[in-house]
Protein backbone atom coordinates (compact mmCIF):
# COMPACT_ATOMS: atom_id res chain seq x y z
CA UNK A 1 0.00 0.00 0.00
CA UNK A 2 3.22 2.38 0.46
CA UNK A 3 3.63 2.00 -2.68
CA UNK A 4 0.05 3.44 -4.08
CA UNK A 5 0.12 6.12 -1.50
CA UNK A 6 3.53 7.09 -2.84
CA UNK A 7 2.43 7.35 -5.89
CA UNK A 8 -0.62 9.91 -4.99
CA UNK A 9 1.32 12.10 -3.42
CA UNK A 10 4.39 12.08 -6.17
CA UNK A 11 4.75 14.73 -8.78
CA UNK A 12 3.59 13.04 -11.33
CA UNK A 13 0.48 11.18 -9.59
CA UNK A 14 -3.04 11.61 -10.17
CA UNK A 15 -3.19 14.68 -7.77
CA UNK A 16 -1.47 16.62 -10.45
CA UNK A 17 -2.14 17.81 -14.42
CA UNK A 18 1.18 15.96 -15.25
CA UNK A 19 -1.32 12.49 -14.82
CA UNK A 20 -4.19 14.13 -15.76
CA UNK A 21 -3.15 15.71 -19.08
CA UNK A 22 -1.63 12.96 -20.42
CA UNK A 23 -4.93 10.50 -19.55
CA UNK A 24 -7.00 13.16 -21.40
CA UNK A 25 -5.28 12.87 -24.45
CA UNK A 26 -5.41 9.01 -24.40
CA UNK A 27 -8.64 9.63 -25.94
CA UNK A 28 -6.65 10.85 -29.27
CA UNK A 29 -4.93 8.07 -29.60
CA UNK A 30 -8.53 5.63 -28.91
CA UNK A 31 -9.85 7.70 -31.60
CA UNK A 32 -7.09 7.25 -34.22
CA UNK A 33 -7.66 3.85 -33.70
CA UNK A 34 -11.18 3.97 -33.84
CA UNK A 35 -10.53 5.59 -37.54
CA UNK A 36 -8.68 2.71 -38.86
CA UNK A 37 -11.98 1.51 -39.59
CA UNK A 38 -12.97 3.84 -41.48
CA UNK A 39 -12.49 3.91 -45.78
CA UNK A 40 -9.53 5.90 -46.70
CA UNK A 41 -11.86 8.57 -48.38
CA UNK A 42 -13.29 9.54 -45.22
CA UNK A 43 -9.73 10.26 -43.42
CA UNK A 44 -8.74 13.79 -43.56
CA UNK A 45 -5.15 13.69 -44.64
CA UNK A 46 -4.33 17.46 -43.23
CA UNK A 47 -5.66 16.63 -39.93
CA UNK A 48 -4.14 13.60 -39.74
CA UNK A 49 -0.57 15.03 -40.50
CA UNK A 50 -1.59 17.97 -37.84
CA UNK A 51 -2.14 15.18 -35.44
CA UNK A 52 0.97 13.65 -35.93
CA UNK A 53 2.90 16.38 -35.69
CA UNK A 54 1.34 17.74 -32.61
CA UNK A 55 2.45 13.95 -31.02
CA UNK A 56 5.79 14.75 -32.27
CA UNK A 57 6.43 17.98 -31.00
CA UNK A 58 4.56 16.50 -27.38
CA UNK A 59 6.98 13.52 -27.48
CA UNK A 60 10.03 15.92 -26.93
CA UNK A 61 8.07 18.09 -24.81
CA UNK A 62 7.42 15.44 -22.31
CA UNK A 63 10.96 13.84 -22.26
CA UNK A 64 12.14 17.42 -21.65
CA UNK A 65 10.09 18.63 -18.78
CA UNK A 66 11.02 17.71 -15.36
CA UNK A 67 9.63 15.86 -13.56
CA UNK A 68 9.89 13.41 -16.80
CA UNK A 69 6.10 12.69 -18.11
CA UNK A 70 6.94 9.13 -19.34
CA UNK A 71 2.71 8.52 -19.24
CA UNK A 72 3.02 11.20 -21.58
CA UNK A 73 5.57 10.48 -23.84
CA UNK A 74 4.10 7.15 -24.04
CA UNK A 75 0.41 8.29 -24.93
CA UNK A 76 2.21 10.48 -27.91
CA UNK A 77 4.09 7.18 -29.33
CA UNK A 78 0.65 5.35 -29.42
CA UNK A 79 -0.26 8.44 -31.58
CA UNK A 80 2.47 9.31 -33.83
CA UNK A 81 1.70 5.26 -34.31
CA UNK A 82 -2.06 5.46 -34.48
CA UNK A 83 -1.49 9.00 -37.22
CA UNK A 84 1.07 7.41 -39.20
CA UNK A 85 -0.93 4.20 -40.18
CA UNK A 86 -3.80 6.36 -41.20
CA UNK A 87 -1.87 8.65 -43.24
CA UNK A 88 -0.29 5.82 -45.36
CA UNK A 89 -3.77 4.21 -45.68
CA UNK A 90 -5.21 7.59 -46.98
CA UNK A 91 -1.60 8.02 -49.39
CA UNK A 92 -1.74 4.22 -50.43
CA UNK A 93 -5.64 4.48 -51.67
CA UNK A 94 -4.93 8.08 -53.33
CA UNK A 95 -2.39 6.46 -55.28
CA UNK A 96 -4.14 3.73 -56.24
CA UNK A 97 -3.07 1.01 -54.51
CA UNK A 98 -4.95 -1.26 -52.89
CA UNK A 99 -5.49 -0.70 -48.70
């Protein structure tokens, strides 16, 4: 139990925005994957490459800030994951190859 009460009351626990943040955006990343369902004519290629490039730029962001937001950093991999797949499934079908 030390151990969960530590956690609470660490800097990066769920008394703080550096937990709370990066659970929030989880739902990004649920909802890229969510649109890997969908046809390649209904994925928005610019917000897709906005989306990945926000994750990007977040990635170094939370490596950089101390304490070190690895919940963070990971929730951003997912994406930059998540973005990337649907961005080659939208470039594949635009030219012409099969998805």
């Amino acid at each position: 139990m030390d151990i969960v009460k530590t956690f609470i009351n660490s800097p990066i626990g769920p008394k703080t925005t550096h937990f709370w943040g990066p659970v929030c955006n989880w739902g990004i990343v649920l909802a890229g994957i969510l649109d890997s369902n969908k046809p390649p004519e209904k994925i928005s290629p610019n917000m897709t490459t906005v989306l990945l490039c926000y994750s990007l730029m977040f990635m170094r962001f939370a490596w950089k800030v101390q304490p070190r937001n690895y919940l963070l950093f990971s929730c951003h991999i997912c994406n930059t994951i998540a973005q990337s797949a649907l961005l080659m499934k939208v470039i594949k079908y635009r030219r012409g190859l099969t998805v």
